[in-house]
PDB file of N, CA and C in Angstrom:
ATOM      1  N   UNK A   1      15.170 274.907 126.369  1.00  0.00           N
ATOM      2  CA  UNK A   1      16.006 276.093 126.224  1.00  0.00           C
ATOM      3  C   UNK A   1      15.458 277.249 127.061  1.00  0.00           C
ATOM      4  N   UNK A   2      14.437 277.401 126.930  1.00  0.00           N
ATOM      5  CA  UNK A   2      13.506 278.313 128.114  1.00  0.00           C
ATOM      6  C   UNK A   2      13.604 278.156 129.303  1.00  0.00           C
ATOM      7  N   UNK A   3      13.668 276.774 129.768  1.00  0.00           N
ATOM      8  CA  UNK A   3      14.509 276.646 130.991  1.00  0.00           C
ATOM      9  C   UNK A   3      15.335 276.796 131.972  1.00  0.00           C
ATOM     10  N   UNK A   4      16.293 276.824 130.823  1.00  0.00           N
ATOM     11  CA  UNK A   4      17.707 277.135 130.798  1.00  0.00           C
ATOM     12  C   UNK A   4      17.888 278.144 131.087  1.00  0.00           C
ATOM     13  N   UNK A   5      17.446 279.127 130.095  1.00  0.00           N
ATOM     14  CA  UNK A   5      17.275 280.774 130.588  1.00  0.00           C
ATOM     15  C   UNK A   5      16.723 281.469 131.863  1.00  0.00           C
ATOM     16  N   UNK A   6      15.436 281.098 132.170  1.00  0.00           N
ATOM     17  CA  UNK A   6      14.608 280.794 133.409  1.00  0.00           C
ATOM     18  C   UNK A   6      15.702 280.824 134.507  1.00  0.00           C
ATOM     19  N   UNK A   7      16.426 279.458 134.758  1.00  0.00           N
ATOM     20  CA  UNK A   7      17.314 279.525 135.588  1.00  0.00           C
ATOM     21  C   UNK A   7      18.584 280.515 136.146  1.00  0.00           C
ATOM     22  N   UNK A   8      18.798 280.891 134.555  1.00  0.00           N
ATOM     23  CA  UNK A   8      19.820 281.736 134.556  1.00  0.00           C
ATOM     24  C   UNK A   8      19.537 282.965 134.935  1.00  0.00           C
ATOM     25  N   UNK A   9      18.553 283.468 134.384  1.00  0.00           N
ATOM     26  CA  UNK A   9      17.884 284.759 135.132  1.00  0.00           C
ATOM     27  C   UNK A   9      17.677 284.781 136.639  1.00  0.00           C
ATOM     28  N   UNK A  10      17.125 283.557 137.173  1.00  0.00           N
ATOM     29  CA  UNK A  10      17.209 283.338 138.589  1.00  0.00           C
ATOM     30  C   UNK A  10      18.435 283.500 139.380  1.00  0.00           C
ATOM     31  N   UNK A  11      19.635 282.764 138.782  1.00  0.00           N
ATOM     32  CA  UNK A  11      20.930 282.958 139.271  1.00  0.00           C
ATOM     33  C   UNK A  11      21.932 284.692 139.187  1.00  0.00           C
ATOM     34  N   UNK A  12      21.407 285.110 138.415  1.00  0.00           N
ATOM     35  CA  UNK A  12      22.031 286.243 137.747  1.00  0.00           C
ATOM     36  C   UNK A  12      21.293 287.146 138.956  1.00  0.00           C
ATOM     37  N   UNK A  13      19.848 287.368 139.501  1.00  0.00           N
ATOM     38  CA  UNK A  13      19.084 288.269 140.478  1.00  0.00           C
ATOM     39  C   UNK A  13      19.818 288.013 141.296  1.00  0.00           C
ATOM     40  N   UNK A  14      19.783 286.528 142.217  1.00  0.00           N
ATOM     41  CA  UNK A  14      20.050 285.867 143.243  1.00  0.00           C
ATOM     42  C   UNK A  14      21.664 286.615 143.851  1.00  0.00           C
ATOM     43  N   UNK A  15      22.845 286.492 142.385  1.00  0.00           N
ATOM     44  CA  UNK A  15      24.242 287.180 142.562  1.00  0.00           C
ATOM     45  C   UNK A  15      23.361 288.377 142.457  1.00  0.00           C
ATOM     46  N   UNK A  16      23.107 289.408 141.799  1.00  0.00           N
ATOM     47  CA  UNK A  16      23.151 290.709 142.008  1.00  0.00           C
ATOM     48  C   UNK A  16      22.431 290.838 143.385  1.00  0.00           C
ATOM     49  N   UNK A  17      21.571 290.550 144.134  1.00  0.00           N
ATOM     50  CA  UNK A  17      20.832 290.831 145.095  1.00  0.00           C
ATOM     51  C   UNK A  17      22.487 290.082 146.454  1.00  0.00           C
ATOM     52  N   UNK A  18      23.092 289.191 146.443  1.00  0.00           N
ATOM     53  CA  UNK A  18      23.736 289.629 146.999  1.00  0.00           C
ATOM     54  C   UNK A  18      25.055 290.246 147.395  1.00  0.00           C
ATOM     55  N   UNK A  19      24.958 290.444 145.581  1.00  0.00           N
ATOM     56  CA  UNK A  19      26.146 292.163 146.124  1.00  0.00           C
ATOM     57  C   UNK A  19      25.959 293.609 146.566  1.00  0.00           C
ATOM     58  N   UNK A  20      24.483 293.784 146.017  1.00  0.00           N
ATOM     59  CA  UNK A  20      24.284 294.504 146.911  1.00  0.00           C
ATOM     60  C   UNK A  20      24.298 294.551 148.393  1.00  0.00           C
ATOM     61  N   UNK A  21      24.021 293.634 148.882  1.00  0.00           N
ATOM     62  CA  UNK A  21      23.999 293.019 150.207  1.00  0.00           C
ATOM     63  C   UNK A  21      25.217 293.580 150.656  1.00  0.00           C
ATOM     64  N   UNK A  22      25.845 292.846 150.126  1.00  0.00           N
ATOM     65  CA  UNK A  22      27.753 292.908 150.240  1.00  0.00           C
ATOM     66  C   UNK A  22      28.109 294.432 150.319  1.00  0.00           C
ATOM     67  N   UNK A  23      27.587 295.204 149.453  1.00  0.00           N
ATOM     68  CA  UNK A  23      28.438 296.495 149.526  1.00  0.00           C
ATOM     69  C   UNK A  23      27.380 297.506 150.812  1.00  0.00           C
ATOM     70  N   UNK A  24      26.296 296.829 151.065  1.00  0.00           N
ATOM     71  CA  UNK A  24      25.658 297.634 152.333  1.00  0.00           C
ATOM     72  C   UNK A  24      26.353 297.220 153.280  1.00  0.00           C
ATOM     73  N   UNK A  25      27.296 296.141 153.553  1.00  0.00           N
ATOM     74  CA  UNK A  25      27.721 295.821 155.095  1.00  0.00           C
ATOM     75  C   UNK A  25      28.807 296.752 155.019  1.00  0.00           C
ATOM     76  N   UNK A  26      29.234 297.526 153.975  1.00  0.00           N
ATOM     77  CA  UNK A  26      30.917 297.962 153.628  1.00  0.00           C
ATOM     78  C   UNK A  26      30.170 299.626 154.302  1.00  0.00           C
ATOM     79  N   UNK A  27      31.156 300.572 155.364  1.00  0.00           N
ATOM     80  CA  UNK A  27      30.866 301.817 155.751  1.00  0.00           C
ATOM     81  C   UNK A  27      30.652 302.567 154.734  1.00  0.00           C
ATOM     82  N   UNK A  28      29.607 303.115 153.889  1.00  0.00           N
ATOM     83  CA  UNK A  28      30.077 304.217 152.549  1.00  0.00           C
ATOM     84  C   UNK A  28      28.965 305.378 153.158  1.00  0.00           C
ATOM     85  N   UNK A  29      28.737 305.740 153.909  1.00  0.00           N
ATOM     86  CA  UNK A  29      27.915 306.823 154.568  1.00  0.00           C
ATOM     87  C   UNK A  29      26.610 306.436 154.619  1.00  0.00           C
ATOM     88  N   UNK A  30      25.564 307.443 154.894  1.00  0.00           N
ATOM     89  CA  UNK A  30      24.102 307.067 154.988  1.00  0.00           C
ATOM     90  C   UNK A  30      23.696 307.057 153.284  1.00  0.00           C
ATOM     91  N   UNK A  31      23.961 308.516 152.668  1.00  0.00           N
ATOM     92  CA  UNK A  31      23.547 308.455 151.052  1.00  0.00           C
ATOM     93  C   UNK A  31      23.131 307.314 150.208  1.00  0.00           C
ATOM     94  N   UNK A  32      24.573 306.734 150.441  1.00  0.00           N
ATOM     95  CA  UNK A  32      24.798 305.394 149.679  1.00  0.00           C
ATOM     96  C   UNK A  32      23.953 304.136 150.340  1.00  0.00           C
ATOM     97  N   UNK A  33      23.950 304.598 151.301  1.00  0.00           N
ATOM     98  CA  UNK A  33      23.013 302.992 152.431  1.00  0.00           C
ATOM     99  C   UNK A  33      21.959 303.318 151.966  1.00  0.00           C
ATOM    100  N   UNK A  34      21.443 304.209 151.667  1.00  0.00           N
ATOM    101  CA  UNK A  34      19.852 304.507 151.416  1.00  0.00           C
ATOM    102  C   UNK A  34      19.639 304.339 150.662  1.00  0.00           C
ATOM    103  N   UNK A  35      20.393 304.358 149.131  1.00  0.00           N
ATOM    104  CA  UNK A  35      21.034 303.733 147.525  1.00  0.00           C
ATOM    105  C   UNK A  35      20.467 302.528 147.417  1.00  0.00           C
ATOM    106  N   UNK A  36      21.324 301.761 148.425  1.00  0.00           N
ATOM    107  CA  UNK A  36      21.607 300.342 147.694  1.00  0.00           C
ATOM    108  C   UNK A  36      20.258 299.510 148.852  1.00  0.00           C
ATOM    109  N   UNK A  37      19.548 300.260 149.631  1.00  0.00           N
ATOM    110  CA  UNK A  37      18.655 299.503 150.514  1.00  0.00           C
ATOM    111  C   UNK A  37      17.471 299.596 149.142  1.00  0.00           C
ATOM    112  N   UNK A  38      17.357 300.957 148.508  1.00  0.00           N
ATOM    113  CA  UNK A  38      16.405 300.527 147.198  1.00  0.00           C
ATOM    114  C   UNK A  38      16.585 299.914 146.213  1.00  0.00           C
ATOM    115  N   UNK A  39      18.122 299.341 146.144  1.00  0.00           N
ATOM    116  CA  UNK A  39      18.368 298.827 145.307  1.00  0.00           C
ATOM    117  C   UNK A  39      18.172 297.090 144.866  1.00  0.00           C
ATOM    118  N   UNK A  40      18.470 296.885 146.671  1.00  0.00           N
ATOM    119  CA  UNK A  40      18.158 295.487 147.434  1.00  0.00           C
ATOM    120  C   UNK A  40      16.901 295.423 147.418  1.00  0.00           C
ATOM    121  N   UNK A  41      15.697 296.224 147.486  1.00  0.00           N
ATOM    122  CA  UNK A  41      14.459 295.637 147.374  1.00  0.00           C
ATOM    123  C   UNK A  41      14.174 295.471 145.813  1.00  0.00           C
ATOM    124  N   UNK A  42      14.600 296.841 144.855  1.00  0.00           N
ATOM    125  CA  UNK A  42      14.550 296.176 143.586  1.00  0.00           C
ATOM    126  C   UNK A  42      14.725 294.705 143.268  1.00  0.00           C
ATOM    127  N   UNK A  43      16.147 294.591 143.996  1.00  0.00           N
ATOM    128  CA  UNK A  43      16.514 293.103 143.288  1.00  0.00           C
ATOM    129  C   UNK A  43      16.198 292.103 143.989  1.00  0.00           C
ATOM    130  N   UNK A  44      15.506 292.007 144.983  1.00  0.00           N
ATOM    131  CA  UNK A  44      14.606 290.889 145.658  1.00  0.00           C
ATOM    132  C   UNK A  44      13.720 290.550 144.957  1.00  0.00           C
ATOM    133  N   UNK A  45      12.513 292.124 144.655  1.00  0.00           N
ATOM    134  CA  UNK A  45      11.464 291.861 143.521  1.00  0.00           C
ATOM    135  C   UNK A  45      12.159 291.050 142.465  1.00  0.00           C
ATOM    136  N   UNK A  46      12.704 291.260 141.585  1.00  0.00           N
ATOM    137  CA  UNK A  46      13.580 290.882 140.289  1.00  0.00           C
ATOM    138  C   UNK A  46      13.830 289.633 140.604  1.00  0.00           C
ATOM    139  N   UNK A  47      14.707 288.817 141.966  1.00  0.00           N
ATOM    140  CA  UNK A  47      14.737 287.570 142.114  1.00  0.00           C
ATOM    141  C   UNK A  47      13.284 286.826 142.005  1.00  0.00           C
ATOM    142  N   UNK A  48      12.185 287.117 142.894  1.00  0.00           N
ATOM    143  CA  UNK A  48      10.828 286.707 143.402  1.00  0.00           C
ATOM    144  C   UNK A  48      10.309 286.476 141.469  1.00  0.00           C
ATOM    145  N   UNK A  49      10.188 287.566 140.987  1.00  0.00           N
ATOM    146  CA  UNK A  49       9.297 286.979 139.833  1.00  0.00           C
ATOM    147  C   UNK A  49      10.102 286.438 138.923  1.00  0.00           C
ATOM    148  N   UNK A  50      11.592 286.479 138.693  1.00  0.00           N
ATOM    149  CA  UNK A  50      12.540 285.328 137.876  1.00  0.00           C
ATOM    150  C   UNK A  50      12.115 284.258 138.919  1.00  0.00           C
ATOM    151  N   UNK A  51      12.038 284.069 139.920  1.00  0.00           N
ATOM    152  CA  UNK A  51      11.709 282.316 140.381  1.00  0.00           C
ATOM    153  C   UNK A  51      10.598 281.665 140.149  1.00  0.00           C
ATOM    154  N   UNK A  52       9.141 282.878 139.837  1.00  0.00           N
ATOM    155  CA  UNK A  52       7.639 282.356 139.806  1.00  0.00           C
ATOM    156  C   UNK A  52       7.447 282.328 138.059  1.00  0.00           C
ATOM    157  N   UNK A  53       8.262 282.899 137.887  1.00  0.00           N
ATOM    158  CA  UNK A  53       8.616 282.538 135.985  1.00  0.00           C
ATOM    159  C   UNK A  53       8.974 281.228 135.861  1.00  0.00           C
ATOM    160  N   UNK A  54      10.467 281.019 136.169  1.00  0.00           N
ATOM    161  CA  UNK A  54      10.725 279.813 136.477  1.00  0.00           C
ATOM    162  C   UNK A  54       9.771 278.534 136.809  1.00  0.00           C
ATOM    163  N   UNK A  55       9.148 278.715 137.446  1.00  0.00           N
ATOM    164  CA  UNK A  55       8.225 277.795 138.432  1.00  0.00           C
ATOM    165  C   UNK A  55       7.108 277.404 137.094  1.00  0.00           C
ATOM    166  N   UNK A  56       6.512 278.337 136.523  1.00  0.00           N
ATOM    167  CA  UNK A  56       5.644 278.246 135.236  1.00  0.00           C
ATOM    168  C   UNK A  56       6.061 277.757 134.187  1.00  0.00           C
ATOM    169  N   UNK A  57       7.624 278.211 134.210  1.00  0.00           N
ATOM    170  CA  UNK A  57       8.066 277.300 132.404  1.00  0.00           C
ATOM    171  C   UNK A  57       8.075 275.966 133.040  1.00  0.00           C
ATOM    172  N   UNK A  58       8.712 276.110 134.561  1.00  0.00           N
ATOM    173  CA  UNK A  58       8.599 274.154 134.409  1.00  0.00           C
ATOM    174  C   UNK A  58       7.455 273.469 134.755  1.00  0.00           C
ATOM    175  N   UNK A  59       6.484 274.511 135.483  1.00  0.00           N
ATOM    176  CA  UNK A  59       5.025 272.968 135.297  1.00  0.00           C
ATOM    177  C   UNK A  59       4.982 273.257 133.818  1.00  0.00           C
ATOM    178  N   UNK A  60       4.959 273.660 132.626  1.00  0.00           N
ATOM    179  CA  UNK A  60       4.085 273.701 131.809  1.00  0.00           C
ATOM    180  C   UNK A  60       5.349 272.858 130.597  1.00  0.00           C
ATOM    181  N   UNK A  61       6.575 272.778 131.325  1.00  0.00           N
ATOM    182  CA  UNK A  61       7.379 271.976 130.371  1.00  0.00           C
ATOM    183  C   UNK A  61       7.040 270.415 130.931  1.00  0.00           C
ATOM    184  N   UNK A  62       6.725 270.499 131.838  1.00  0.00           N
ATOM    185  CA  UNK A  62       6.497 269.295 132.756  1.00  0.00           C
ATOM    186  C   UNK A  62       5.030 268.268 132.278  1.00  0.00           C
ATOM    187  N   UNK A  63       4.496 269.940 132.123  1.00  0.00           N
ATOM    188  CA  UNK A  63       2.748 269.024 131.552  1.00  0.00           C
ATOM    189  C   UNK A  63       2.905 268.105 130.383  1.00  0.00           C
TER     190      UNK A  63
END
């Protein structure tokens, strides 16, 4: 079940990291580009340690 979740958290960063993406290619001025470029590194971080989480529930479901 931890797993499960694990994953889902992974998938859930993975979509938010690239809508942000998505709405930086869209013209909304500099303000907003400068917004969502901190927003995109937030949610990179946020992807990176939901995947090294991930990575730990399954060696240790694995052991």
């Amino acid at each position: 079940m931890e797993l499960a979740r694990a994953r889902l958290r992974v998938k859930r960063a993975e979509i938010s990291l690239n809508h942000a993406k998505e709405m930086l290619d869209e013209e909304c001025g500099v303000g907003i580009n400068l917004a969502l470029c901190g927003r995109i590194r937030s949610e990179q971080k946020r992807v990176v340690e939901a995947r090294k989480r991930l990575m730990k529930i399954a060696a240790t479901a694995s052991a």
